[in-house]
C-alpha atoms as a PDB file:
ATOM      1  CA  UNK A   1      88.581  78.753 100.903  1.00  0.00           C
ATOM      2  CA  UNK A   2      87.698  78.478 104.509  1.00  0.00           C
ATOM      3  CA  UNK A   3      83.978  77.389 105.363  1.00  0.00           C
ATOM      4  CA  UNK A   4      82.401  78.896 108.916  1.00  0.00           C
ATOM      5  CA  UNK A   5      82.587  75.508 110.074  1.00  0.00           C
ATOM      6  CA  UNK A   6      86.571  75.280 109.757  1.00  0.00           C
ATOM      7  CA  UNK A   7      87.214  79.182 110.805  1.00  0.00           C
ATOM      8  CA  UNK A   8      89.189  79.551 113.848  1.00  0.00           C
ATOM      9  CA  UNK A   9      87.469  81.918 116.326  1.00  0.00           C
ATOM     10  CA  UNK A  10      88.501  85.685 117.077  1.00  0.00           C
ATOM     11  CA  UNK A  11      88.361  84.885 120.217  1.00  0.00           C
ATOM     12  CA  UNK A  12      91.178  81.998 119.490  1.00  0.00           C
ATOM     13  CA  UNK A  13      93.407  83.701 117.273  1.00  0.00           C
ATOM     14  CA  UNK A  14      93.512  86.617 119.925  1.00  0.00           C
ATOM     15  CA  UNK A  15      94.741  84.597 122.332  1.00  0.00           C
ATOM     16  CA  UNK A  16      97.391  83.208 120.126  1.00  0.00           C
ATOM     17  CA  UNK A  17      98.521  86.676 118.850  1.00  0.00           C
ATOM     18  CA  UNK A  18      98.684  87.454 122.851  1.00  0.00           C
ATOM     19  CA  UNK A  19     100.593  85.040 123.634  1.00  0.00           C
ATOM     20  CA  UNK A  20     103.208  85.913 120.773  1.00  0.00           C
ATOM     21  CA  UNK A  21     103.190  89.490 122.194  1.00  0.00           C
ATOM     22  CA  UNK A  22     100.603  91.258 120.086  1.00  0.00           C
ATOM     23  CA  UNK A  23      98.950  92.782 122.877  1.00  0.00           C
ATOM     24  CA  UNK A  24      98.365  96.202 122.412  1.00  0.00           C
ATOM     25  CA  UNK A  25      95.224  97.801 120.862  1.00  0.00           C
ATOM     26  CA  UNK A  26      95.859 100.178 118.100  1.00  0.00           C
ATOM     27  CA  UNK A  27      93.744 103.480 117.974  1.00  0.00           C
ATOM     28  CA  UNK A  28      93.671 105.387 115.429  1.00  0.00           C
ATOM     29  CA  UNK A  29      92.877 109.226 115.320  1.00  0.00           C
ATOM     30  CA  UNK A  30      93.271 112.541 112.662  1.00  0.00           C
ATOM     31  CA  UNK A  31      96.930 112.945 114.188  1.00  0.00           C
ATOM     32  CA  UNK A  32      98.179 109.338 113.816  1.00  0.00           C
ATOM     33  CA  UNK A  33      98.166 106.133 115.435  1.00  0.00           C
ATOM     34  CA  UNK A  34      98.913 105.444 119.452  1.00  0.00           C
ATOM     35  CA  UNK A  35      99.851 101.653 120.140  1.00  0.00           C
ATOM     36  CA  UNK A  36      98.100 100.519 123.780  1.00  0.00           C
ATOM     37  CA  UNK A  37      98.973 103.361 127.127  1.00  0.00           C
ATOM     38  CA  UNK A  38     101.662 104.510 125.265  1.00  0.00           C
ATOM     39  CA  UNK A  39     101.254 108.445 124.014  1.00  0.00           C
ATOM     40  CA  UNK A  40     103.820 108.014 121.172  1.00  0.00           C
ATOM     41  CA  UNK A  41     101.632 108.674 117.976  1.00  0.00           C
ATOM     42  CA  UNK A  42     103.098 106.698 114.612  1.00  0.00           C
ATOM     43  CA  UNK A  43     102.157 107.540 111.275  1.00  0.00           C
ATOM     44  CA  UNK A  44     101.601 104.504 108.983  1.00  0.00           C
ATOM     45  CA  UNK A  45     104.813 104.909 107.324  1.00  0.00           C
ATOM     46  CA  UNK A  46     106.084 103.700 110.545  1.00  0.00           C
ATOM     47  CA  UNK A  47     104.067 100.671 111.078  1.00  0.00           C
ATOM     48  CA  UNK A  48     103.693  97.343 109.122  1.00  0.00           C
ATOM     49  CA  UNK A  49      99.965  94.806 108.905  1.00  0.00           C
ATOM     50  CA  UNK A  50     102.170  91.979 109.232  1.00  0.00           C
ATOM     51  CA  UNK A  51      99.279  89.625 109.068  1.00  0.00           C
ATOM     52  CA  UNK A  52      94.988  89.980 108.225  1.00  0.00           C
ATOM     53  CA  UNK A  53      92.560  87.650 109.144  1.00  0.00           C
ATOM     54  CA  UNK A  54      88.952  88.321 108.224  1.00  0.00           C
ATOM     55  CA  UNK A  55      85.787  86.487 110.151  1.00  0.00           C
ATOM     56  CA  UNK A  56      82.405  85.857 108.936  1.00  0.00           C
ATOM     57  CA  UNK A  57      79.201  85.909 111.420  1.00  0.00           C
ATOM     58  CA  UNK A  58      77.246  83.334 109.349  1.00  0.00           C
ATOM     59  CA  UNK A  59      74.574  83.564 112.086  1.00  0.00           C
ATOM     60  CA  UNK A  60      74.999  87.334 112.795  1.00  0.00           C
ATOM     61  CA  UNK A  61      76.007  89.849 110.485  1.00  0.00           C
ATOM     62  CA  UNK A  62      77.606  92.080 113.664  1.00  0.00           C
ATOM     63  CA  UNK A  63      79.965  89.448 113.863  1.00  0.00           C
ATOM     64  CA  UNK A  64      81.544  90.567 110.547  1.00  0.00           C
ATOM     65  CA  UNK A  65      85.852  91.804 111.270  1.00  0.00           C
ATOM     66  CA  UNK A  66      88.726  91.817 110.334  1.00  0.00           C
ATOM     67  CA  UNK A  67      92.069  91.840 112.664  1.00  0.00           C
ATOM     68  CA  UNK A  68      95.142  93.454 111.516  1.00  0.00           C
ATOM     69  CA  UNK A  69      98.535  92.337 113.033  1.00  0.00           C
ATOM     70  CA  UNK A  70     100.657  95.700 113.089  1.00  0.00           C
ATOM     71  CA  UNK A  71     104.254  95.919 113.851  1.00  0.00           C
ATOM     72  CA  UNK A  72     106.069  99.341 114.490  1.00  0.00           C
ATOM     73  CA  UNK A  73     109.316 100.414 112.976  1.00  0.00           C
ATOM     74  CA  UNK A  74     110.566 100.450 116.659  1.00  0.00           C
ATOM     75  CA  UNK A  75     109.612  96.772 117.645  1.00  0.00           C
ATOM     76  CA  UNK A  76     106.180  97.111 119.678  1.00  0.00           C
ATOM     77  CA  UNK A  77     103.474  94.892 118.553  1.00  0.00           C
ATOM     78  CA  UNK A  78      99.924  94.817 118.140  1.00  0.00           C
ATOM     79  CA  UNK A  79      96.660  94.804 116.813  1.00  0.00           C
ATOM     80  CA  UNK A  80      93.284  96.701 115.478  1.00  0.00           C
ATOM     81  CA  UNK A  81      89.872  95.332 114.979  1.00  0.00           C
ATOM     82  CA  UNK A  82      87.383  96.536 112.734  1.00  0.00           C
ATOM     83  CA  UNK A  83      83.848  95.864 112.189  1.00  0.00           C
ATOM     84  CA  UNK A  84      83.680  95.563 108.451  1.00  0.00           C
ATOM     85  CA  UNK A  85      80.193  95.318 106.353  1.00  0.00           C
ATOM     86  CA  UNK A  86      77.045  97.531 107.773  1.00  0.00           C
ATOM     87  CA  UNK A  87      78.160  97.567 111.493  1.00  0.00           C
ATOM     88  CA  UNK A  88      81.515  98.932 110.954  1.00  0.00           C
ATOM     89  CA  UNK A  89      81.958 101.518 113.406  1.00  0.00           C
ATOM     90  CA  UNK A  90      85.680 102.743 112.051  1.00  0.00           C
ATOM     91  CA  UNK A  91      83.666 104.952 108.597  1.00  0.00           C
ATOM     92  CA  UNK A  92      85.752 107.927 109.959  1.00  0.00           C
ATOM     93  CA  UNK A  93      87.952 109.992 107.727  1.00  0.00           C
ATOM     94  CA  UNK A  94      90.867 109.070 110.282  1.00  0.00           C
ATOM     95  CA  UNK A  95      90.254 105.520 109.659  1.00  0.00           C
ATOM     96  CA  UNK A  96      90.070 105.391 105.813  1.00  0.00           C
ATOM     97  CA  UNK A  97      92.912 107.770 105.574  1.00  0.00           C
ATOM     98  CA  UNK A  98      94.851 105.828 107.525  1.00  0.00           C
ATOM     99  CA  UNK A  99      94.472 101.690 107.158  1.00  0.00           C
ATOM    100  CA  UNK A 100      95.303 101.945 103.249  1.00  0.00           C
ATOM    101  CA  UNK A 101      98.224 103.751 103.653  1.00  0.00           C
ATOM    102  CA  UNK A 102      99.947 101.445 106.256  1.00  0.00           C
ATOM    103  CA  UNK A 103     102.440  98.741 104.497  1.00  0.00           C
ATOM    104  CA  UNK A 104     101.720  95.289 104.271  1.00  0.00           C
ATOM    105  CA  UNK A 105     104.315  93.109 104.914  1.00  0.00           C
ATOM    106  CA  UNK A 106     103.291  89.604 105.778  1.00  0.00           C
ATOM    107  CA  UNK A 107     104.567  87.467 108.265  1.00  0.00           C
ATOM    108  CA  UNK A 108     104.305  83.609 107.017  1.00  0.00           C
ATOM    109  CA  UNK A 109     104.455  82.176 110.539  1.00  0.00           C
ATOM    110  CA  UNK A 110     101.306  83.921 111.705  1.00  0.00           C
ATOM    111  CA  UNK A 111      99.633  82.182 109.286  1.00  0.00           C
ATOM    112  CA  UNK A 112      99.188  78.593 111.215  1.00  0.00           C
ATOM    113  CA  UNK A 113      97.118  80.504 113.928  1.00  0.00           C
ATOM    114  CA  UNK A 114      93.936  80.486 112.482  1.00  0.00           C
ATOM    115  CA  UNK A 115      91.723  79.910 109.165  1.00  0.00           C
END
């Protein structure tokens, strides 16, 4: 298990994921999903969490999240951050509706960029 002293950073592991082209924010709302400007909604039959890493705010618990890696059926990439713990801002019925529903299909080569 990972100790906060040998957990990549968010910030670090965003950057990676950028620069492998998971870009886009993911938004969720009651409809479906959008995936960055684009107006295209997806439902999460249509999108994978190819990878999950989780961060711990010893220091702060705001710093509590989790980052999902989400591919679509249709090749765009990209990701959705969630406060997790007390601060989570996502306790909508959208939200919990939603995340457990989308397939998890892992990705073994997005493990090496962080924790």
């Amino acid at each position: 298990m990972s100790t906060s002293a040998s957990m990549t950073p968010l910030s670090v592991v965003m950057n990676k994921l950028r620069e492998r082209g998971y870009s886009e924010e993911l938004k969720i709302t009651k409809k479906g999903a959008t995936l960055g400007p684009s107006d295209k909604l997806y439902q999460p039959n249509e999108l994978s969490i190819v990878r999950t890493y989780r961060f711990e705010g010893e220091s702060d618990p705001a710093d509590m999240s989790v980052l999902y890696v989400i591919e679509t059926k249709d090749g765009q990439k990209g990701i959705f951050l969630n406060a997790y713990g007390t601060y989570s801002d996502q306790d909508t019925e959208a939200y919990d509706d939603f995340i457990p529903q989308v397939p998890i299909d892992e990705k073994a080569e997005l493990a090496e960029l962080g924790h």
